[in-house]
PDB file of N, CA and C in Angstrom:
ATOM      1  N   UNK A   1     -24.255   9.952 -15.444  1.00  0.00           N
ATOM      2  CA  UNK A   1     -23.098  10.331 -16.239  1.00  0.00           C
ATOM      3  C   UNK A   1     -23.396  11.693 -16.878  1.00  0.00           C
ATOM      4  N   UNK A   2     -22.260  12.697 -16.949  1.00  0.00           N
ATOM      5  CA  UNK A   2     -22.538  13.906 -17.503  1.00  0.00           C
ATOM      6  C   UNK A   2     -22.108  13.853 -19.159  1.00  0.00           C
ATOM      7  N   UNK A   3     -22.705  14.916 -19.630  1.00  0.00           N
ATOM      8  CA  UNK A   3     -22.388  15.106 -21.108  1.00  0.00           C
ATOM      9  C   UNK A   3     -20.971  14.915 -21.197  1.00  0.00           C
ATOM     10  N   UNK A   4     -19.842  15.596 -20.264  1.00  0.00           N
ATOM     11  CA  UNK A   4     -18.588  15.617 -20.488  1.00  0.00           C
ATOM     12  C   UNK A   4     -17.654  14.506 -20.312  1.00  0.00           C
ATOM     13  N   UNK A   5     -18.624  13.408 -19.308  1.00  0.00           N
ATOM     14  CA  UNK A   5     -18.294  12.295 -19.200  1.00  0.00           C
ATOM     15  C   UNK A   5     -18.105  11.082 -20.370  1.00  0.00           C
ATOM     16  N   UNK A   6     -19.254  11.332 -20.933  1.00  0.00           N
ATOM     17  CA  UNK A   6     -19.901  10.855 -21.433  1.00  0.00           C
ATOM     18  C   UNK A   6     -19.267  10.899 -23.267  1.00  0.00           C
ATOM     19  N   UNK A   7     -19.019  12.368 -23.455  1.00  0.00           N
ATOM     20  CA  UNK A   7     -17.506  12.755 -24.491  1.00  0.00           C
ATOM     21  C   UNK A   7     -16.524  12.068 -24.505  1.00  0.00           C
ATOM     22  N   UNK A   8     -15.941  12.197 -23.045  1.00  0.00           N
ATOM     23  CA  UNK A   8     -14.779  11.481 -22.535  1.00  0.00           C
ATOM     24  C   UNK A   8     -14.631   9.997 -23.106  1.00  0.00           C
ATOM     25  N   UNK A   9     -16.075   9.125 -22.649  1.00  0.00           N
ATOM     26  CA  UNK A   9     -15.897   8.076 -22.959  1.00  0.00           C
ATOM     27  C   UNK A   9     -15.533   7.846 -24.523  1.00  0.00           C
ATOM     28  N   UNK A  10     -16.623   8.562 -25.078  1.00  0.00           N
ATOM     29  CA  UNK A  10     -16.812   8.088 -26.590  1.00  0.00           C
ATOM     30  C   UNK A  10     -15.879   8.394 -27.258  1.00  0.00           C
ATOM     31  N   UNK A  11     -15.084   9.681 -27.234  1.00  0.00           N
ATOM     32  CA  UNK A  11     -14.227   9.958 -27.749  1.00  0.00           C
ATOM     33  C   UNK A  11     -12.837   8.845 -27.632  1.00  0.00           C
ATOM     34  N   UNK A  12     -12.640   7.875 -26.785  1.00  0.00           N
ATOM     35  CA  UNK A  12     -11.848   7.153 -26.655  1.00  0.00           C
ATOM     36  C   UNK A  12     -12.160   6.166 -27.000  1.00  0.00           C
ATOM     37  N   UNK A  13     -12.957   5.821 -27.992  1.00  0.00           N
ATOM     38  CA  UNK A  13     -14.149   4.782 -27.927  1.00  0.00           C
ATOM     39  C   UNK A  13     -13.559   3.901 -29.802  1.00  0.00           C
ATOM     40  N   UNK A  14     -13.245   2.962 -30.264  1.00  0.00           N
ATOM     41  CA  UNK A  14     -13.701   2.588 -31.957  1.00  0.00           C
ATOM     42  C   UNK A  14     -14.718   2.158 -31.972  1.00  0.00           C
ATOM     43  N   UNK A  15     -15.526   1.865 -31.449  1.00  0.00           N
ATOM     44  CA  UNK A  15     -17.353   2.183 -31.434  1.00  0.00           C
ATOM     45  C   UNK A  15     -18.394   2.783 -31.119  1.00  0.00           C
ATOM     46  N   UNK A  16     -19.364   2.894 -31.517  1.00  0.00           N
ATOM     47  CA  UNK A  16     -20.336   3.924 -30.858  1.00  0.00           C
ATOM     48  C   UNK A  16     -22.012   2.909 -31.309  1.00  0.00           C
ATOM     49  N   UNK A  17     -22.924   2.867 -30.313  1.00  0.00           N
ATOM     50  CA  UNK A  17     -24.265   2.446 -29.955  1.00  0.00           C
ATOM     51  C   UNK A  17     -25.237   3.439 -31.189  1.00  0.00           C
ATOM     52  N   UNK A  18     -26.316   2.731 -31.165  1.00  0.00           N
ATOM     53  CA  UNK A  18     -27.247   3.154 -31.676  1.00  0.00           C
ATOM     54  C   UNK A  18     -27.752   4.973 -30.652  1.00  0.00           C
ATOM     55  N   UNK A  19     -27.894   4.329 -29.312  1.00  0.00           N
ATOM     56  CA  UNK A  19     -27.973   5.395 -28.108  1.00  0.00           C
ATOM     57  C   UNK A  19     -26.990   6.881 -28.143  1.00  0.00           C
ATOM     58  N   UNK A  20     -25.756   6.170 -28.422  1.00  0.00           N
ATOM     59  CA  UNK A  20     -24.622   6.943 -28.467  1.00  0.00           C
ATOM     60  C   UNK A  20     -25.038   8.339 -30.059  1.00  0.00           C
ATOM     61  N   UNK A  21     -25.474   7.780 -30.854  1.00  0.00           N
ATOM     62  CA  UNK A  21     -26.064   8.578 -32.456  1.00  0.00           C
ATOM     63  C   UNK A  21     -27.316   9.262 -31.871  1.00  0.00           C
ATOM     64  N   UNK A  22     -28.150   8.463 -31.022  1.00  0.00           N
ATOM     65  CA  UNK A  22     -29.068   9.664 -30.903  1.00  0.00           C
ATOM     66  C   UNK A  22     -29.158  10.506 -29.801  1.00  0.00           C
ATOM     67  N   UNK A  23     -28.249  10.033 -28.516  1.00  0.00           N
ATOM     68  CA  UNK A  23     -27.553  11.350 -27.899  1.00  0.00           C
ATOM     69  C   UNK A  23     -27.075  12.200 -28.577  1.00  0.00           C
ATOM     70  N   UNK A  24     -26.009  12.324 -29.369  1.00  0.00           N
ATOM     71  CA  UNK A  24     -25.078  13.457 -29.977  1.00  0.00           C
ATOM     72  C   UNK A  24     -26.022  14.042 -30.750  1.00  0.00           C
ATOM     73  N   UNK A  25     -26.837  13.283 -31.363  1.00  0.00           N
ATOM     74  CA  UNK A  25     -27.882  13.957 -32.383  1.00  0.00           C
ATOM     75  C   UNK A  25     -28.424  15.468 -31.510  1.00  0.00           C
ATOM     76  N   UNK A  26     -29.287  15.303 -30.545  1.00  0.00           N
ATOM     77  CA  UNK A  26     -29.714  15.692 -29.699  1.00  0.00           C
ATOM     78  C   UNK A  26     -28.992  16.684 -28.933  1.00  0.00           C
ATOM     79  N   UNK A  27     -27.472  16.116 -28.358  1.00  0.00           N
ATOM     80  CA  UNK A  27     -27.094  17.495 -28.081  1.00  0.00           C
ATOM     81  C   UNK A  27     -26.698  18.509 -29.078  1.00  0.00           C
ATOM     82  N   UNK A  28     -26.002  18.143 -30.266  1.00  0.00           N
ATOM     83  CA  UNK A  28     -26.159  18.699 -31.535  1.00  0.00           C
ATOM     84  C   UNK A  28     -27.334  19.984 -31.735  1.00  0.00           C
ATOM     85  N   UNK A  29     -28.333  19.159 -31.937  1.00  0.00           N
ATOM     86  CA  UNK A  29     -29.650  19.908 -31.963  1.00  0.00           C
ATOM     87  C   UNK A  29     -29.890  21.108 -31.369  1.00  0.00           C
ATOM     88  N   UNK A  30     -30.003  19.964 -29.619  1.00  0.00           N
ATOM     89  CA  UNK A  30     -30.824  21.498 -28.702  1.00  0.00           C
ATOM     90  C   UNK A  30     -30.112  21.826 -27.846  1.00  0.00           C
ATOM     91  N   UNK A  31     -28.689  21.842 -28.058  1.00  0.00           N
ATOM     92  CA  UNK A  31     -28.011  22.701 -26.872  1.00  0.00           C
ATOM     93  C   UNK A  31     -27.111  23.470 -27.874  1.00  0.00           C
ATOM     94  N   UNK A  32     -26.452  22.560 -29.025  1.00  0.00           N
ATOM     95  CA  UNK A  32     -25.216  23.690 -29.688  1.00  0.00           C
ATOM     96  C   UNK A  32     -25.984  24.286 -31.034  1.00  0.00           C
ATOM     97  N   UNK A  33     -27.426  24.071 -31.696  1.00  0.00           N
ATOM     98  CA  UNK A  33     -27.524  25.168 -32.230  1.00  0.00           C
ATOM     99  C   UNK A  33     -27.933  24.213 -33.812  1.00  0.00           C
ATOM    100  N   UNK A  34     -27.323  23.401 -33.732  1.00  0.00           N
ATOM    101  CA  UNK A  34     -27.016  22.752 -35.371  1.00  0.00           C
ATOM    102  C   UNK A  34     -28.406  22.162 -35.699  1.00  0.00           C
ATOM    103  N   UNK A  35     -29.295  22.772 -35.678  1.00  0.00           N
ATOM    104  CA  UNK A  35     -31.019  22.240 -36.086  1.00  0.00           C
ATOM    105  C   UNK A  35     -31.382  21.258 -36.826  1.00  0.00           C
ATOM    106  N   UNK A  36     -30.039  21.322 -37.906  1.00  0.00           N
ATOM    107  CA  UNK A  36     -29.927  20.104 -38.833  1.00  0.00           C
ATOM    108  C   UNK A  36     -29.294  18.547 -38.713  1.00  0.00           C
ATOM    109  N   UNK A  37     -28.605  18.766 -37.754  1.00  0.00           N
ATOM    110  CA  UNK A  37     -27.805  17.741 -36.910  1.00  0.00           C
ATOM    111  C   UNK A  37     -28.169  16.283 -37.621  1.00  0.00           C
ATOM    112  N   UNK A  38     -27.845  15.433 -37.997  1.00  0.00           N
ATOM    113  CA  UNK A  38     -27.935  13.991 -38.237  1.00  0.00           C
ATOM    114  C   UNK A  38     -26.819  13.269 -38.277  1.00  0.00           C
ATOM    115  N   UNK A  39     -26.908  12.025 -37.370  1.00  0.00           N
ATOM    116  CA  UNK A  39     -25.853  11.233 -36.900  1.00  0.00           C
ATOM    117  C   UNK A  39     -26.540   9.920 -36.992  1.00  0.00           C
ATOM    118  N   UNK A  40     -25.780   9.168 -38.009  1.00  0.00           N
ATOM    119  CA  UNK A  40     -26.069   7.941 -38.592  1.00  0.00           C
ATOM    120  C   UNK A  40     -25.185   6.945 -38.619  1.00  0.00           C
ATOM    121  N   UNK A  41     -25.180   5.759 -37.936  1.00  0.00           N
ATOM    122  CA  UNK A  41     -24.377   4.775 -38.314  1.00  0.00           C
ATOM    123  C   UNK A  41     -22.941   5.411 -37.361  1.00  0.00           C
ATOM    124  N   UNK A  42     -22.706   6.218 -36.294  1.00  0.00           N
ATOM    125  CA  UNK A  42     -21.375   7.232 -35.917  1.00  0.00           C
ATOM    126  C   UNK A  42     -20.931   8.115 -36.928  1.00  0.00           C
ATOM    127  N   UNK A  43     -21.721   8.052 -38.111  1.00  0.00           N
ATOM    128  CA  UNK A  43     -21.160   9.396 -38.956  1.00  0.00           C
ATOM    129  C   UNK A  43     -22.224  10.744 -38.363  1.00  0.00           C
ATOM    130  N   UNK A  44     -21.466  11.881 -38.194  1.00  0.00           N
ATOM    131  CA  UNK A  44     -22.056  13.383 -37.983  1.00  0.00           C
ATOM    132  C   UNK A  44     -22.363  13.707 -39.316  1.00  0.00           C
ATOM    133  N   UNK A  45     -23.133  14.266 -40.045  1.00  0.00           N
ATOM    134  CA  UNK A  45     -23.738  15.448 -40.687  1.00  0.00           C
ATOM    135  C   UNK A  45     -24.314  16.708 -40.064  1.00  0.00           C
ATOM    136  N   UNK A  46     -23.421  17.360 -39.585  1.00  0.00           N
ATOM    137  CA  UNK A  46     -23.699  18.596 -38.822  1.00  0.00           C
ATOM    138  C   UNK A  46     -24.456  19.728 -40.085  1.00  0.00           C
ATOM    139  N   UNK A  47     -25.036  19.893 -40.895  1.00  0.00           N
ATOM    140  CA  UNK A  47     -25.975  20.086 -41.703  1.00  0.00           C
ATOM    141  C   UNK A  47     -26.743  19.391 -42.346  1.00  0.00           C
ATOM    142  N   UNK A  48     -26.836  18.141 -42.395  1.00  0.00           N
ATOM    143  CA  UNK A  48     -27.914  17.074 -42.098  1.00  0.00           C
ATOM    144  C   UNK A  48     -27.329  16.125 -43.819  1.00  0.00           C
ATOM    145  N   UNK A  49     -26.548  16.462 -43.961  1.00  0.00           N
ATOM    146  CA  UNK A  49     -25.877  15.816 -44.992  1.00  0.00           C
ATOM    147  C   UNK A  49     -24.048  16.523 -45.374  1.00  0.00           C
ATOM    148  N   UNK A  50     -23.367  15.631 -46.228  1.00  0.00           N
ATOM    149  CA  UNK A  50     -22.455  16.139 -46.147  1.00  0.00           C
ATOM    150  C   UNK A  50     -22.074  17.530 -47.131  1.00  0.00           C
ATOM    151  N   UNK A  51     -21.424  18.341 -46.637  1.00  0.00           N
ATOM    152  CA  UNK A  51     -20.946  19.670 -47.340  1.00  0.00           C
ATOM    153  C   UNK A  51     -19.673  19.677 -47.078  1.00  0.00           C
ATOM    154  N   UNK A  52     -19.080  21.436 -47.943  1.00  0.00           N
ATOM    155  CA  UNK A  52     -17.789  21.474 -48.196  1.00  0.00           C
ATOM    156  C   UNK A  52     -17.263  21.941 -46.632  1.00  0.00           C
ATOM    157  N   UNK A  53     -18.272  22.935 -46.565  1.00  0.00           N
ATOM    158  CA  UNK A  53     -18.277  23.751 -45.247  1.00  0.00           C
ATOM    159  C   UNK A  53     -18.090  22.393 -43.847  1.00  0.00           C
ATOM    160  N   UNK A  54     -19.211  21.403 -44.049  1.00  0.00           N
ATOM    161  CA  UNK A  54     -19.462  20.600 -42.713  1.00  0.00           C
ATOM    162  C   UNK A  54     -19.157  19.214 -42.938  1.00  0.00           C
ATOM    163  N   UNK A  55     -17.989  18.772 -43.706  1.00  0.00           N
ATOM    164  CA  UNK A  55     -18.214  17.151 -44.022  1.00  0.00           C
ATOM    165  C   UNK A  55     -18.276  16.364 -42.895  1.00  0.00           C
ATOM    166  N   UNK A  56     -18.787  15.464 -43.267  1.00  0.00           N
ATOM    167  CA  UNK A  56     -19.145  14.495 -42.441  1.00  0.00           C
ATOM    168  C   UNK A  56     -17.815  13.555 -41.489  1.00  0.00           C
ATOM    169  N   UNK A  57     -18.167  13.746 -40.697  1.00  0.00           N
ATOM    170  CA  UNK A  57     -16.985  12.873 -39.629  1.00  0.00           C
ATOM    171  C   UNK A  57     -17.441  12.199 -38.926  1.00  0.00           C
ATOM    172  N   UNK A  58     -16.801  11.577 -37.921  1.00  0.00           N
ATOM    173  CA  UNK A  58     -16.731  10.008 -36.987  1.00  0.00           C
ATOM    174  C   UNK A  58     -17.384  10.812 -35.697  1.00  0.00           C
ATOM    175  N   UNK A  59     -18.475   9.937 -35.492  1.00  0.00           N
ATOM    176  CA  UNK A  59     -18.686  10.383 -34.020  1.00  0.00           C
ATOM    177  C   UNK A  59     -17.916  10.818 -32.974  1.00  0.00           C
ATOM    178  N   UNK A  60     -16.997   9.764 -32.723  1.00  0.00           N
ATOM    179  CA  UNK A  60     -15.666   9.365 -31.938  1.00  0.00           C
ATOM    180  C   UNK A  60     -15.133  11.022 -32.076  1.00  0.00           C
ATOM    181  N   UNK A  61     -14.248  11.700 -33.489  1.00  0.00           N
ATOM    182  CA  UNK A  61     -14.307  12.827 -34.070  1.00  0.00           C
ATOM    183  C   UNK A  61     -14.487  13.910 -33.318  1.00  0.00           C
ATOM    184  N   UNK A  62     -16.026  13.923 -33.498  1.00  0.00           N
ATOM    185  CA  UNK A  62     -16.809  15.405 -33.021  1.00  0.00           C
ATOM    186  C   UNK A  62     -17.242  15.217 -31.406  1.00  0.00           C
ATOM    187  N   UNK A  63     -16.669  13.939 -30.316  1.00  0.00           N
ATOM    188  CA  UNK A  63     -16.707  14.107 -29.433  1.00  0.00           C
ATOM    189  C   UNK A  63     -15.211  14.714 -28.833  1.00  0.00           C
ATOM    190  N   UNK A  64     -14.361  14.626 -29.573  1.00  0.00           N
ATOM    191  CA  UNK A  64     -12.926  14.816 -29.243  1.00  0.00           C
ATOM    192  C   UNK A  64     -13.565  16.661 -29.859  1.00  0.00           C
ATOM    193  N   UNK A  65     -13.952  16.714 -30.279  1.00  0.00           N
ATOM    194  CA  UNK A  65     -13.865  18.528 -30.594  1.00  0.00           C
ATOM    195  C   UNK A  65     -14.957  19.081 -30.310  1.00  0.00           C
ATOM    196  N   UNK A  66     -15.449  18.577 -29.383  1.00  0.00           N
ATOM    197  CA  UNK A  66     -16.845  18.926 -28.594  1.00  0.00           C
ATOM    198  C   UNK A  66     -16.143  18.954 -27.309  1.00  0.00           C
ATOM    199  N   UNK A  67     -15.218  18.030 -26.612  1.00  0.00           N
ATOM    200  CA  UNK A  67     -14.352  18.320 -25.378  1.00  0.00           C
ATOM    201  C   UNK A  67     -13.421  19.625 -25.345  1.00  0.00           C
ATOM    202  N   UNK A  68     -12.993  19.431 -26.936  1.00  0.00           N
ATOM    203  CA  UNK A  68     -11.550  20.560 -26.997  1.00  0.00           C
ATOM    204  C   UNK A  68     -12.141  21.885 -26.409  1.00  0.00           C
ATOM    205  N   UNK A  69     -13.555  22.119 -27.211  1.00  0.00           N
ATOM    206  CA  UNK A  69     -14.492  23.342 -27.257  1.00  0.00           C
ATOM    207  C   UNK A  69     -14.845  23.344 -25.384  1.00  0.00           C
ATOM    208  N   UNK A  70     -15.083  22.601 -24.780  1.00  0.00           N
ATOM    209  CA  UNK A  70     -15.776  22.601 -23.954  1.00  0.00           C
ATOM    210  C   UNK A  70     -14.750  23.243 -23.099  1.00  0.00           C
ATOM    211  N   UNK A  71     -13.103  22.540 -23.008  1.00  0.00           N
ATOM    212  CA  UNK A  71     -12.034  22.679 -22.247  1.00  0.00           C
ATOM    213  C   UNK A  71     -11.339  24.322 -22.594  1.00  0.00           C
ATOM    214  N   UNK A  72     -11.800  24.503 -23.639  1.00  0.00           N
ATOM    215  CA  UNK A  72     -11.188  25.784 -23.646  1.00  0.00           C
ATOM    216  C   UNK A  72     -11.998  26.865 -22.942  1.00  0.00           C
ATOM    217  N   UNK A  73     -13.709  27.194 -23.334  1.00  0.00           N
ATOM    218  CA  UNK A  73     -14.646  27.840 -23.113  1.00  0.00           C
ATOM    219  C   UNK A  73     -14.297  27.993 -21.662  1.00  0.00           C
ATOM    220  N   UNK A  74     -14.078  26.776 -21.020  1.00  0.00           N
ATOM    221  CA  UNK A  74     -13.993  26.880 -19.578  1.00  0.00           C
ATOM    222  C   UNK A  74     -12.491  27.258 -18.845  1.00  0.00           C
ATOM    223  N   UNK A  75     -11.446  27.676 -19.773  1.00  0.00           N
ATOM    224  CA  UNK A  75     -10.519  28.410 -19.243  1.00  0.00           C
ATOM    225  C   UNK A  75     -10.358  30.086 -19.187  1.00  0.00           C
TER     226      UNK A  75
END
């Protein structure tokens, strides 16, 4: 399954795996940049806690705007 697949799913998803938090963690991390990345319980902290700048959202969330990003980049 690819990363985009794999979006696809979750993003359509009202649950998310233990697996599912430390994938995103991970691509978070070492492909988009966010060093601080922490994903707990399906909540994102894209600065490793919540801020004004980065509050915290639904896994489910930041896979739907991790596709949007992906679908546009590639037009």
């Amino acid at each position: 399954m690819t990363i985009g697949e794999w979006l696809e799913n979750l993003q359509g998803s009202d649950t998310s795996s233990e697996e599912d938090s430390q994938v995103m963690q991970t691509v978070l991390r070492n492909r988009l940049g966010f060093a601080k990345a922490v994903v707990v319980y399906g909540v994102v902290y894209l600065d490793g806690q919540g801020t004004i700048a980065n509050p915290p959202r639904s896994i489910q969330t930041m896979a739907k705007s991790l596709l949007t990003a992906m679908r546009a980049n590639a037009s």
